[in-house]
C-alpha atoms as a PDB file:
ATOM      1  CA  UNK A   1      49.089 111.694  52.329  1.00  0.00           C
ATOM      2  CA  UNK A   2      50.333 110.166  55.463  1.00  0.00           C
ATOM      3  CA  UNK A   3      53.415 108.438  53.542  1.00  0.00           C
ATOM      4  CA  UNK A   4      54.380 111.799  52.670  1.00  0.00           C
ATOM      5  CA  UNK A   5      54.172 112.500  56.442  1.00  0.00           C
ATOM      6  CA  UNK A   6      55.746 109.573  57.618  1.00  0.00           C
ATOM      7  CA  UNK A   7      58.628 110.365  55.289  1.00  0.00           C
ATOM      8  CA  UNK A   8      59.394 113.828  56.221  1.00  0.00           C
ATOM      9  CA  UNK A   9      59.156 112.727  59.620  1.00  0.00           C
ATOM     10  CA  UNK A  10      61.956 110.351  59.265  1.00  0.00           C
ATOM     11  CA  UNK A  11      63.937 113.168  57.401  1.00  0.00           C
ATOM     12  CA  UNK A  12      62.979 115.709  60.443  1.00  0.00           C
ATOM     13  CA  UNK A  13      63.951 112.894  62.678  1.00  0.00           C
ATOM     14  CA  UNK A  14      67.470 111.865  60.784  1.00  0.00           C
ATOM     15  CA  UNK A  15      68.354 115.743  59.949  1.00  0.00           C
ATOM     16  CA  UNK A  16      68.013 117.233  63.616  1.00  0.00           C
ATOM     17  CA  UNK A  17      70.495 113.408  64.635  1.00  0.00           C
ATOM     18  CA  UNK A  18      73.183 115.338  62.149  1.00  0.00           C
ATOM     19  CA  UNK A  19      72.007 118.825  63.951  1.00  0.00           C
ATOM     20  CA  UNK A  20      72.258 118.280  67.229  1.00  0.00           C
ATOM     21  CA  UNK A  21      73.730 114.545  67.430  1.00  0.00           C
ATOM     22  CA  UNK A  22      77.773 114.480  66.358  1.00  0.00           C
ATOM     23  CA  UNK A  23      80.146 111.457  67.576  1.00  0.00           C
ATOM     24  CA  UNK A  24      79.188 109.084  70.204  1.00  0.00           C
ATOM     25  CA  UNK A  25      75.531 110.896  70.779  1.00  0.00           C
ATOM     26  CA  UNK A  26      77.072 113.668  72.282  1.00  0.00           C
ATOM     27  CA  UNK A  27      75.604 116.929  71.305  1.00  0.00           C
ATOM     28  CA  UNK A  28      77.031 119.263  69.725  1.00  0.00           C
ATOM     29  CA  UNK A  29      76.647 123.499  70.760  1.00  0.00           C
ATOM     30  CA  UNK A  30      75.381 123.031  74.159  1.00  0.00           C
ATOM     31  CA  UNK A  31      76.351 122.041  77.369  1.00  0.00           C
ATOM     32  CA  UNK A  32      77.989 118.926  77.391  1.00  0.00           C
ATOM     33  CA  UNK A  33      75.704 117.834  80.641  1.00  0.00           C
ATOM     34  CA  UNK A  34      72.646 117.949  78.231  1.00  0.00           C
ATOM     35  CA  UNK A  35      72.001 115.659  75.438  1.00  0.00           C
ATOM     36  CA  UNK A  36      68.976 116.108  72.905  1.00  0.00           C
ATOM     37  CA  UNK A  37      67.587 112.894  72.104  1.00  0.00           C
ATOM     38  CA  UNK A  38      65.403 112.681  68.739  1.00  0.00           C
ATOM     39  CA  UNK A  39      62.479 110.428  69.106  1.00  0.00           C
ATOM     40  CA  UNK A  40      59.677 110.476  67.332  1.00  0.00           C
ATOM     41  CA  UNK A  41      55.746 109.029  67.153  1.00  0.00           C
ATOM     42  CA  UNK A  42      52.834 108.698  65.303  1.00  0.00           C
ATOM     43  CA  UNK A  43      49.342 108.474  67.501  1.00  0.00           C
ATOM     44  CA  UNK A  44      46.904 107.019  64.603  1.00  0.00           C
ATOM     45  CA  UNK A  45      43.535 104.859  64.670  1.00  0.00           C
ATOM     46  CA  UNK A  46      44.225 103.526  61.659  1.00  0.00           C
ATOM     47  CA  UNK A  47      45.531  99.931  60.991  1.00  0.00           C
ATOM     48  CA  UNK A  48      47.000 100.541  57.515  1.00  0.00           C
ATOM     49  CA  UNK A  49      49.330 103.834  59.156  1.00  0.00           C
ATOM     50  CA  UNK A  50      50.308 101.834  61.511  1.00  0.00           C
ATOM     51  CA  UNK A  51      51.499  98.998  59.292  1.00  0.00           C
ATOM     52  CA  UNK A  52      53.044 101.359  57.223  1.00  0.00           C
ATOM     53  CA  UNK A  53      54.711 103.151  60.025  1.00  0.00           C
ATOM     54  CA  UNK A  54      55.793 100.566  61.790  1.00  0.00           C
ATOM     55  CA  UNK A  55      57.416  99.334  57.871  1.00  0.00           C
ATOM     56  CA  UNK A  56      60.107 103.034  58.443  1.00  0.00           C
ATOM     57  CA  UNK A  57      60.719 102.092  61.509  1.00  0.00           C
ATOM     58  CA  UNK A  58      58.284 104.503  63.131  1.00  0.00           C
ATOM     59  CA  UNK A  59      57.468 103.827  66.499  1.00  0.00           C
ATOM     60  CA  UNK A  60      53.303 104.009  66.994  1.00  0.00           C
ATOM     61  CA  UNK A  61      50.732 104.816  69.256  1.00  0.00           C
ATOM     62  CA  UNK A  62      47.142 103.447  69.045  1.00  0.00           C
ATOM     63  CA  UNK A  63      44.222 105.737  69.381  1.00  0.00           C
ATOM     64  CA  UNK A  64      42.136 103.701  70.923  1.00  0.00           C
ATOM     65  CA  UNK A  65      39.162 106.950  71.375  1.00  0.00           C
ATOM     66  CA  UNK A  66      39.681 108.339  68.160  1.00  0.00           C
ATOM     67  CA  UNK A  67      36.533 110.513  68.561  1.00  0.00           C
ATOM     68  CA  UNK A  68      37.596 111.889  71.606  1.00  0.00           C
ATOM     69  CA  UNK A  69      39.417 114.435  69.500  1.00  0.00           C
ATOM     70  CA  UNK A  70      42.504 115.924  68.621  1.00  0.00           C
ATOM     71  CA  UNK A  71      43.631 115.853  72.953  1.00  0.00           C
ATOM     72  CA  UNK A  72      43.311 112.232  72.902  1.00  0.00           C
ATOM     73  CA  UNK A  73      45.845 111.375  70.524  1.00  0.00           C
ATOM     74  CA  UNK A  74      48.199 114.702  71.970  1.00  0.00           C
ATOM     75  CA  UNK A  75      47.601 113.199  75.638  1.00  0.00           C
ATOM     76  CA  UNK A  76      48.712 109.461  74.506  1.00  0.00           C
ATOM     77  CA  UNK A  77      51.913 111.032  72.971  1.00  0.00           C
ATOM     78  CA  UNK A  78      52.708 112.655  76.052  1.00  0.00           C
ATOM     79  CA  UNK A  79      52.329 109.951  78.061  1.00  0.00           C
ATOM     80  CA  UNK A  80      54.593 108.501  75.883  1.00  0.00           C
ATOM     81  CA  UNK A  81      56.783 110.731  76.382  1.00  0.00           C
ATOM     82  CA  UNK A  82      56.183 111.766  79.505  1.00  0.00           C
ATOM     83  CA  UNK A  83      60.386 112.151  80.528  1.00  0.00           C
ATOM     84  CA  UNK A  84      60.861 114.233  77.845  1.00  0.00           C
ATOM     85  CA  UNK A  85      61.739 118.159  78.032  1.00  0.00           C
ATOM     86  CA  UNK A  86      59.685 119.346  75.289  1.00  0.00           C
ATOM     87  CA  UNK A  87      57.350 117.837  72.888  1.00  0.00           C
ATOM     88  CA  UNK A  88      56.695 118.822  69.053  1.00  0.00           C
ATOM     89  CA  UNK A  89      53.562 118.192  67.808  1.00  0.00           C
ATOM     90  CA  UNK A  90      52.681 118.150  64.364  1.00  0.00           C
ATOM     91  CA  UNK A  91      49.118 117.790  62.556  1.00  0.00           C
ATOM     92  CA  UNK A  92      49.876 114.434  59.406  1.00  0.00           C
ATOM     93  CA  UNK A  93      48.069 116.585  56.532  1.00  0.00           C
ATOM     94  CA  UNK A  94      50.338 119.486  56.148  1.00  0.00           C
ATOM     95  CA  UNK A  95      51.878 117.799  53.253  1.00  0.00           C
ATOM     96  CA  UNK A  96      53.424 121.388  51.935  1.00  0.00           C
ATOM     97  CA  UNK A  97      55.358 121.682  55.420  1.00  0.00           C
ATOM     98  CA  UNK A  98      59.510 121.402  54.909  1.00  0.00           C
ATOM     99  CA  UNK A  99      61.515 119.246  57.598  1.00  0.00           C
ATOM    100  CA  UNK A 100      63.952 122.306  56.943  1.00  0.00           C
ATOM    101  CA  UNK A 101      60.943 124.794  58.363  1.00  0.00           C
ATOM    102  CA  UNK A 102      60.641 122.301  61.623  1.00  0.00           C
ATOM    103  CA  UNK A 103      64.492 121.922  62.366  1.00  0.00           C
ATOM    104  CA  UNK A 104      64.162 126.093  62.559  1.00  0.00           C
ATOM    105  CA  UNK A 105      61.287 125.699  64.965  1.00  0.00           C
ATOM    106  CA  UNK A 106      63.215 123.618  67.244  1.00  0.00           C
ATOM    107  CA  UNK A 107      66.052 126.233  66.718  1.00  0.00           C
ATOM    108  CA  UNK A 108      63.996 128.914  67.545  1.00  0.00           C
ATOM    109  CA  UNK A 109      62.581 126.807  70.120  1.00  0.00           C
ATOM    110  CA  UNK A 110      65.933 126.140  72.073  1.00  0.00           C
ATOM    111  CA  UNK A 111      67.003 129.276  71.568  1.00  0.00           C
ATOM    112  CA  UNK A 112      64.435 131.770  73.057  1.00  0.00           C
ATOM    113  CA  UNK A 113      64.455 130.139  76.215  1.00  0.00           C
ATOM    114  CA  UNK A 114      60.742 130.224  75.705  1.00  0.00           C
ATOM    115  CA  UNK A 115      58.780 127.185  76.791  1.00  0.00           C
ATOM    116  CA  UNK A 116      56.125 127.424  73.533  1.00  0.00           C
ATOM    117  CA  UNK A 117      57.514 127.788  69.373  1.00  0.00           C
ATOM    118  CA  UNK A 118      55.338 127.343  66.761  1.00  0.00           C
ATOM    119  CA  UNK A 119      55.274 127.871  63.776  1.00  0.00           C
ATOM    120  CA  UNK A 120      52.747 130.923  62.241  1.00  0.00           C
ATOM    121  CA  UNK A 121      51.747 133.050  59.145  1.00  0.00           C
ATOM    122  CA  UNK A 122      51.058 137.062  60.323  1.00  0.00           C
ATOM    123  CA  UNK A 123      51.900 136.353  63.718  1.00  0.00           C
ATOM    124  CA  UNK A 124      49.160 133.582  63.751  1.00  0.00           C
ATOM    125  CA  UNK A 125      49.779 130.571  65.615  1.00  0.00           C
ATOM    126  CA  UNK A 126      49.879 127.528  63.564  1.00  0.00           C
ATOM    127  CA  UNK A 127      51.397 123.566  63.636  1.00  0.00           C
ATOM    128  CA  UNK A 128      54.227 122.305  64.180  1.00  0.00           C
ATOM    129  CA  UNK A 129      54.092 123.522  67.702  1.00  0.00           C
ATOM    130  CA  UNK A 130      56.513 122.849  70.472  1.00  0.00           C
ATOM    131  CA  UNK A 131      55.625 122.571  74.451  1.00  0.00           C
ATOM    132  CA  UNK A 132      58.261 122.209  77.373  1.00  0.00           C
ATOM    133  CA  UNK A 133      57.573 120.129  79.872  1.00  0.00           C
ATOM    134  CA  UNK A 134      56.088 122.798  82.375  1.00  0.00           C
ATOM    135  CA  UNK A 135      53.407 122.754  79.918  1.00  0.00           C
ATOM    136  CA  UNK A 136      52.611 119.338  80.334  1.00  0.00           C
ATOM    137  CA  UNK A 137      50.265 119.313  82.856  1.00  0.00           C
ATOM    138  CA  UNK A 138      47.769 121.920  81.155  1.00  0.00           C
ATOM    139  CA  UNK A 139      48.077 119.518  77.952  1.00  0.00           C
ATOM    140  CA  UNK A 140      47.115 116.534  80.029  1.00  0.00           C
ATOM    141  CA  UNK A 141      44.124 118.425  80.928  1.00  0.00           C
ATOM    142  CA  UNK A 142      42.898 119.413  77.314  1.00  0.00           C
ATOM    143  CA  UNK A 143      39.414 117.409  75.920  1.00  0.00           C
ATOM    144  CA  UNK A 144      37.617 117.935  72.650  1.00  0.00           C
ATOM    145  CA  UNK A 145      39.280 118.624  69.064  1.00  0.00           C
ATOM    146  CA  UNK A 146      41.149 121.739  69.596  1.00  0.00           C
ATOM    147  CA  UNK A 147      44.586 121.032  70.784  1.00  0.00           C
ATOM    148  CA  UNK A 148      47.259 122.573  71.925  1.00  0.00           C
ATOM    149  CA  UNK A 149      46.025 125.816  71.105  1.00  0.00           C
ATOM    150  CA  UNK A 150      44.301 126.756  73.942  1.00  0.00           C
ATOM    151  CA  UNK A 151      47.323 126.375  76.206  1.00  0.00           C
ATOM    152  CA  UNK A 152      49.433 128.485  73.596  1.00  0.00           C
ATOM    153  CA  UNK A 153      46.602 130.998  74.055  1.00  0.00           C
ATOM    154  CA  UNK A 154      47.017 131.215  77.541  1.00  0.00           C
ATOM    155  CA  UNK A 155      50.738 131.766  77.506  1.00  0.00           C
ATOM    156  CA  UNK A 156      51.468 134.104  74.361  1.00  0.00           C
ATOM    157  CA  UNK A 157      54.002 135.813  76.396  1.00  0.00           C
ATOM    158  CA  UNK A 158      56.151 132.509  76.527  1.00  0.00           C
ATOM    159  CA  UNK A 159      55.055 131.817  72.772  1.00  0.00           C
ATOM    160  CA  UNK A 160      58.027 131.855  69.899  1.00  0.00           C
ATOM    161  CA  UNK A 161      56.624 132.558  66.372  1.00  0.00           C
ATOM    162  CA  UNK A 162      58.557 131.362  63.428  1.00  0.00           C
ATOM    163  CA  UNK A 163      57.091 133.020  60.647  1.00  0.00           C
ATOM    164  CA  UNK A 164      56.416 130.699  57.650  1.00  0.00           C
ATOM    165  CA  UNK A 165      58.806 131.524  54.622  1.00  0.00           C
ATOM    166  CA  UNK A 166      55.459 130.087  52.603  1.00  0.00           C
ATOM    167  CA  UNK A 167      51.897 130.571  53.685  1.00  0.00           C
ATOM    168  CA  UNK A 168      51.200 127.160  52.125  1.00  0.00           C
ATOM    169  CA  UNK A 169      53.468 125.224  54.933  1.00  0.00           C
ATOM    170  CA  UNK A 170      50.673 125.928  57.102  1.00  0.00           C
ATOM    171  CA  UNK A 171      47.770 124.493  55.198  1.00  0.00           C
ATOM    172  CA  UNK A 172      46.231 121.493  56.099  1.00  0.00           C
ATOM    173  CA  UNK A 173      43.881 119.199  53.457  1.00  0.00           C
ATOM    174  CA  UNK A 174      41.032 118.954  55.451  1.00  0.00           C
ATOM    175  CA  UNK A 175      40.833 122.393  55.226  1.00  0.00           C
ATOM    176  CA  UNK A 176      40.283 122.781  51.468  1.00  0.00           C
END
């Protein structure tokens, strides 16, 4: 399944370049002082992702403490990306999750002038979900296999919800 993810992440990547990206990289509906700049990662273990990755022209991130859980891979992508003013991250086994459905997120996300948007079904938080950078620091500190979530927990007043137009967006395969 994570061809399928790669894929839509290089369609999520390309479609927000048309979005928010018009002549000469300047953007286009906000303040000609800002830019958005579309980069994207994938933080695997795995030899054969990162082959195939690296194949789309996907840039990658080792794991080198895989079993450190789900804040080890989030902390190397942030680190990464450390210069960045907000940070999406998305789980690779939602393979029922549109590109169309994350471009909104971001949307939503730039709209609000929140600094959380995720994505949710019943007002349930759920992946994608997108941090600004004052959230960094509190991601930085996260251990163990349970994400982002606990810092979204913390901060529900600064929390976005896009509501899922399907439930099954949100379902991941190692939950069946």
């Amino acid at each position: 399944m994570y061809l399928c993810s790669l894929e839509r992440l290089l369609e999520v990547q390309r479609k927000m370049k048309k979005v928010y990206l018009g002549p000469k990289e300047k953007a286009t509906g906000i303040d000609d002082k800002e830019k958005i700049i579309v980069a994207a990662a994938v933080v695997t273990q795995y030899e054969e992702i990162q082959k195939n990755a690296e194949s789309m022209g996907v840039q990658v991130i080792l794991n080198p403490h895989p079993a450190e859980g789900i804040a080890s891979s989030m902390k190397l992508g942030l680190a990464e990306f450390s210069d960045t003013d907000a940070c999406l991250f998305s789980v690779a086994d939602q393979p029922w999750l549109k590109a169309e459905t994350v471009i909104k997120l971001v949307k939503l996300f730039l709209d609000s002038g929140k600094g959380i948007a995720c994505l949710s079904e019943n007002g349930v938080p759920g992946n994608p979900c997108i941090f600004s950078r004052k959230y960094y620091p509190e991601l930085m500190e996260l251990t163990g296999d349970r994400g982002g979530k606990r810092v979204l927990n913390k901060h529900l007043e600064d929390t976005a919800f896009l509501e899922a137009e399907n439930s099954r967006e949100l379902r991941d395969l190692d939950c069946f």
